[in-house]
Protein backbone atom coordinates (compact mmCIF):
# COMPACT_ATOMS: atom_id res chain seq x y z
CA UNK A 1 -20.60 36.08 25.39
CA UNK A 2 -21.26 34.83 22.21
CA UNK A 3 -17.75 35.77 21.08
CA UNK A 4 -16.15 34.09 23.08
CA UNK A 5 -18.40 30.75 22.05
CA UNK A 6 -17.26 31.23 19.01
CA UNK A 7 -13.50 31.36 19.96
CA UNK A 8 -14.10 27.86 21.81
CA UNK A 9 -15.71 26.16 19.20
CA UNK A 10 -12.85 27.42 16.85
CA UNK A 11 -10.19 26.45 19.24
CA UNK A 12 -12.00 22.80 19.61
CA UNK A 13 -11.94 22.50 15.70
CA UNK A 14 -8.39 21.53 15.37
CA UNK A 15 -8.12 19.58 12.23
CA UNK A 16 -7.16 21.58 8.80
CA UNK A 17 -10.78 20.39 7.11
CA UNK A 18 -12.77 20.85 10.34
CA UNK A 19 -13.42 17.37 10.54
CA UNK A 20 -13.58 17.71 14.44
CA UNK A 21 -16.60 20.03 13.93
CA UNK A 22 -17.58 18.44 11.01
CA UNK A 23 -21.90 16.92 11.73
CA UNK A 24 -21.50 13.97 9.34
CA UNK A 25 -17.92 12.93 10.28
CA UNK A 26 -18.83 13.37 13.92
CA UNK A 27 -22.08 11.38 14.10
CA UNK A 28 -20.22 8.80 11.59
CA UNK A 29 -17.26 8.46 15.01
CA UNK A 30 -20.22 8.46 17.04
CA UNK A 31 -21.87 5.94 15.66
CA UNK A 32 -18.66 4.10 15.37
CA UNK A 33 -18.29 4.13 19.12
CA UNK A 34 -22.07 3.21 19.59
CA UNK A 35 -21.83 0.15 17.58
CA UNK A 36 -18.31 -0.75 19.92
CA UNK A 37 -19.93 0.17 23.26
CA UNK A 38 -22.85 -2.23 22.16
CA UNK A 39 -20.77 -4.74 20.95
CA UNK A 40 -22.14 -4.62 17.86
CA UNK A 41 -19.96 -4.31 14.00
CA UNK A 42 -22.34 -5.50 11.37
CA UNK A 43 -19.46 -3.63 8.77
CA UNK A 44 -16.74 -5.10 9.50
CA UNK A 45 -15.00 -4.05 6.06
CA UNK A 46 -15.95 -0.54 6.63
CA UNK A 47 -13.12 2.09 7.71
CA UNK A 48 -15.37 4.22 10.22
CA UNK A 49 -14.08 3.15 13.79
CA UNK A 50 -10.82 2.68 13.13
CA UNK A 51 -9.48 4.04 10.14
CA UNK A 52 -11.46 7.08 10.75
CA UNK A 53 -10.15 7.99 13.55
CA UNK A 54 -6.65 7.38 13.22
CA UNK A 55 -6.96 9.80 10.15
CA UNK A 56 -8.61 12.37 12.39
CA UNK A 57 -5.72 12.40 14.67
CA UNK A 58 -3.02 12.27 11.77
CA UNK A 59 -4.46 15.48 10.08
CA UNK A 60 -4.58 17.27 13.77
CA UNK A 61 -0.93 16.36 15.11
CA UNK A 62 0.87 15.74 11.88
CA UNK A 63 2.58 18.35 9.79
CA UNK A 64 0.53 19.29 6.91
CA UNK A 65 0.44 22.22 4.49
CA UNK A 66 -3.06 23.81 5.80
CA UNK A 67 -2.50 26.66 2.96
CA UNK A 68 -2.70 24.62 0.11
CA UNK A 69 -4.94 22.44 1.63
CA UNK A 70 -7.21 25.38 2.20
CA UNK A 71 -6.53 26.59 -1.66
CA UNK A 72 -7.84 22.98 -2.42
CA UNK A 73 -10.98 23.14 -0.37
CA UNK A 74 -11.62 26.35 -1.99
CA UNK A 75 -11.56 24.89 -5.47
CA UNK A 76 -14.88 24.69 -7.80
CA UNK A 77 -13.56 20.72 -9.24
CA UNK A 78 -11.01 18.71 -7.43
CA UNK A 79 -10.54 16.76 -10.49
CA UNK A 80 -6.62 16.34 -10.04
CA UNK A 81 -7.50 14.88 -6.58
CA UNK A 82 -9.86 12.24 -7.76
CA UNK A 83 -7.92 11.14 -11.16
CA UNK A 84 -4.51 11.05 -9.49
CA UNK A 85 -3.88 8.66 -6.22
CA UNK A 86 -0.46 10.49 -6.05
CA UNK A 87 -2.02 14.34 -6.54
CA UNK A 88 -1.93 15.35 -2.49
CA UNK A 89 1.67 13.57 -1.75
CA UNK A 90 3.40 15.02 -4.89
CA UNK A 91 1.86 18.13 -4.30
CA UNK A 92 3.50 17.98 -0.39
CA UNK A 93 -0.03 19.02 1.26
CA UNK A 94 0.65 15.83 3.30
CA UNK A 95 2.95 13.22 3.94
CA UNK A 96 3.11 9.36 3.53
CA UNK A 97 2.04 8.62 6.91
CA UNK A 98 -1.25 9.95 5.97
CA UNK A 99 -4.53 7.45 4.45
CA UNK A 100 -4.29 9.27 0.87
CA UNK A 101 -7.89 7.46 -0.35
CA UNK A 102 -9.85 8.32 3.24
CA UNK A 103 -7.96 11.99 2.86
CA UNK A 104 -9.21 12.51 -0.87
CA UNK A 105 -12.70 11.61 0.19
CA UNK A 106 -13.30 13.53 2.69
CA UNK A 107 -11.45 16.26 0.82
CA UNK A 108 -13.64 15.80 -1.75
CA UNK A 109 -16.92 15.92 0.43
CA UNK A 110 -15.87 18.90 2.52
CA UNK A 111 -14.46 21.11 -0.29
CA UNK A 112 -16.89 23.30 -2.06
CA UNK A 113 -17.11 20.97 -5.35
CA UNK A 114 -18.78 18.67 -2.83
CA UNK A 115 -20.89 21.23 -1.03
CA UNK A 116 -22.56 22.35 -4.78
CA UNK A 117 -25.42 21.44 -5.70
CA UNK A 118 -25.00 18.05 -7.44
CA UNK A 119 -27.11 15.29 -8.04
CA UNK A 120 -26.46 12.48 -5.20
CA UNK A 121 -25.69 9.71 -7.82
CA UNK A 122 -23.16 12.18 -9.20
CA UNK A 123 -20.98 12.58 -5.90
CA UNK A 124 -21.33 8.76 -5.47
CA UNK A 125 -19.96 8.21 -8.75
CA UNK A 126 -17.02 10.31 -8.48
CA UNK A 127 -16.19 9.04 -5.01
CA UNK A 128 -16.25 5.61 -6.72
CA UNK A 129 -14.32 6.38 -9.61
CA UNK A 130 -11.83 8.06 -6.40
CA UNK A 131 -11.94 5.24 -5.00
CA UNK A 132 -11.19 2.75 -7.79
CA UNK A 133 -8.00 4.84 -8.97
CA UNK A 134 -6.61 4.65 -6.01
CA UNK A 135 -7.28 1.03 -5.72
CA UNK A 136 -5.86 0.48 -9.19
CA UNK A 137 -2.72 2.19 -8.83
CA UNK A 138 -2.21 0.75 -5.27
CA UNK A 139 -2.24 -3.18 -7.36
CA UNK A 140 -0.17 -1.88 -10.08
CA UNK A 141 2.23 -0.48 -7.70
CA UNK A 142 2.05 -4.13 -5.83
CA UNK A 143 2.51 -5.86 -8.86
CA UNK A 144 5.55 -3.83 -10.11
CA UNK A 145 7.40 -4.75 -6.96
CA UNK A 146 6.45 -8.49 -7.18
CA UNK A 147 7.93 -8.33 -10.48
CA UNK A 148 11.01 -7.30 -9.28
CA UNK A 149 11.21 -9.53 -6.77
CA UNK A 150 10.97 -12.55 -9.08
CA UNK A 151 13.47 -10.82 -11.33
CA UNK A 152 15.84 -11.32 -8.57
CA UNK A 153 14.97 -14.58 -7.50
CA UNK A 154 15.72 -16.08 -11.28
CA UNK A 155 19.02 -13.93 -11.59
CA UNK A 156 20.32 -15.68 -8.05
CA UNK A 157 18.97 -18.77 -8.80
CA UNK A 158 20.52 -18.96 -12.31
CA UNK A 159 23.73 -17.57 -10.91
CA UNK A 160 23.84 -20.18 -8.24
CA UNK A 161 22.68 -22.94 -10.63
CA UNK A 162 26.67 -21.63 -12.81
CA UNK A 163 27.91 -21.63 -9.56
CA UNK A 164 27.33 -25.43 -8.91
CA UNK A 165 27.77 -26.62 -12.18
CA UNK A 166 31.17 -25.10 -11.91
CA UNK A 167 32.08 -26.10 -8.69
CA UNK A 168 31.19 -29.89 -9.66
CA UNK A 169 33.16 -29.84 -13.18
CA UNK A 170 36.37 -27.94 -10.81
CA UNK A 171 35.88 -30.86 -7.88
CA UNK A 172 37.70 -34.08 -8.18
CA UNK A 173 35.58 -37.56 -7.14
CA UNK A 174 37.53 -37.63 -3.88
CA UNK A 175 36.37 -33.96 -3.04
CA UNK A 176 32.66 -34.90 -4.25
CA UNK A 177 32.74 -37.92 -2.12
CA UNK A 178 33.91 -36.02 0.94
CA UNK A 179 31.53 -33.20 0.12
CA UNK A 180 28.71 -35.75 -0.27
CA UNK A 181 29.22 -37.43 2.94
CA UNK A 182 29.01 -34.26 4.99
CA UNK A 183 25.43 -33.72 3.65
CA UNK A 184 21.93 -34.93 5.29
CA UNK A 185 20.39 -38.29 2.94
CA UNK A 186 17.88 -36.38 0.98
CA UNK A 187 20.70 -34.01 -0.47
CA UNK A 188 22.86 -36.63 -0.93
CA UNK A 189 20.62 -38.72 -2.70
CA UNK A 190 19.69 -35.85 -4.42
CA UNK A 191 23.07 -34.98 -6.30
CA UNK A 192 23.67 -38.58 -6.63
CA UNK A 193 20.44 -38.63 -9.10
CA UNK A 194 21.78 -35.45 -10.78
CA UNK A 195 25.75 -36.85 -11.18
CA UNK A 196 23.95 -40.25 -12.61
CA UNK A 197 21.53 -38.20 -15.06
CA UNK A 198 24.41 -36.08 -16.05
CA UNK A 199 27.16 -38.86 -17.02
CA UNK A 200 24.52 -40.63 -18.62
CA UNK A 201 24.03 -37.53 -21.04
CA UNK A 202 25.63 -37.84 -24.31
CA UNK A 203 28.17 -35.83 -25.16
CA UNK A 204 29.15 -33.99 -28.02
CA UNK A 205 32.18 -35.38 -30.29
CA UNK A 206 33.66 -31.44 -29.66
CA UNK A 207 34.15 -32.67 -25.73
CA UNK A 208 36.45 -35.68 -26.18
CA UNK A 209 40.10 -34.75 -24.80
């Protein structure tokens, strides 16, 4: 009898950490729900209704690697897992699709580093510090791709800026007056300001044909 309560609670456990039997992480979705049925959400920056359970279903239906996530859990310091946001993709215990900062968290509260004996201010600090790397390198990450961005937006805007100054020096006045005509007023006026603020330029004894 009780066997076979054990093999149903087992079988009802499906997530590689056991956050389905997990008592913390289940109250926490529980009081998630509580707080919707009520129609109350006095966090509403906090990832426990949502979040939460969309990782919950990720880490039961997608593929992970539940032996080195096991090794991990197993581990005395998960050091690697809090210093580097990258440490559980590179390692290929999960895959992109998966919250890496809610995953390390929990990791790091479920795995036997977490379960030690430590002071409470100590496991909130690391959690924090978790936390902050991953924010960190989630801005740099941001801000290296904005970079590039504006890289490319000066290289095609000083190409096309050539591009037009060639195209006017190559046109005759006939072909800029026929160009000119085709485009709405505010253009028009536009490169009319720009022809008049260009002949009016100097230019440089080296120019004269």
């Amino acid at each position: 009898m009780d066997s076979s309560r054990d093999m149903s609670e087992e079988e009802g456990c499906r997530s590689p950490i056991g956050l389905d039997c997990c008592s913390c992480c289940l109250d926490l979705a529980n009081k998630s729900e509580m707080e919707e049925c009520g129609g109350e959400n006095n966090n509403l920056g906090s990832p426990t209704v949502n979040n939460f359970r969309q990782l919950r279903e990720k880490l039961v239906f997608e593929n992970l690697n539940t032996d080195k996530l096991n090794t991990i859990m197993r581990q005395d310091s998960l050091e690697p897992v809090v210093k580097d946001p990258c440490y559980l993709l590179n390692e290929g215990i999960c895959n992109s699709n998966i919250d890496q900062t809610m995953l390390s968290i929990l990791l790091f509260f479920h795995s036997a580093s977490g379960a030690s004996v430590v002071a409470i201010d100590n496991k909130i600090e690391q959690a924090m510090d978790l936390v902050k790397n991953h924010l960190m390198y989630a801005v740099r990450e941001e801000v290296e791709v904005l970079k590039e961005q504006i890289k490319d937006l000066v290289e095609k805007n000083s190409q096309l800026e050539r591009e037009n100054c060639l195209l006017k020096n190559l046109a005759s006045p006939e072909q800029m007056k026929k160009f000119q005509s085709r485009l709405p007023a505010d253009e028009t006026r536009e490169i009319s300001s720009l022809d008049f603020i260009h002949a009016t330029q100097p230019r440089s004894a080296g120019s004269a044909v």
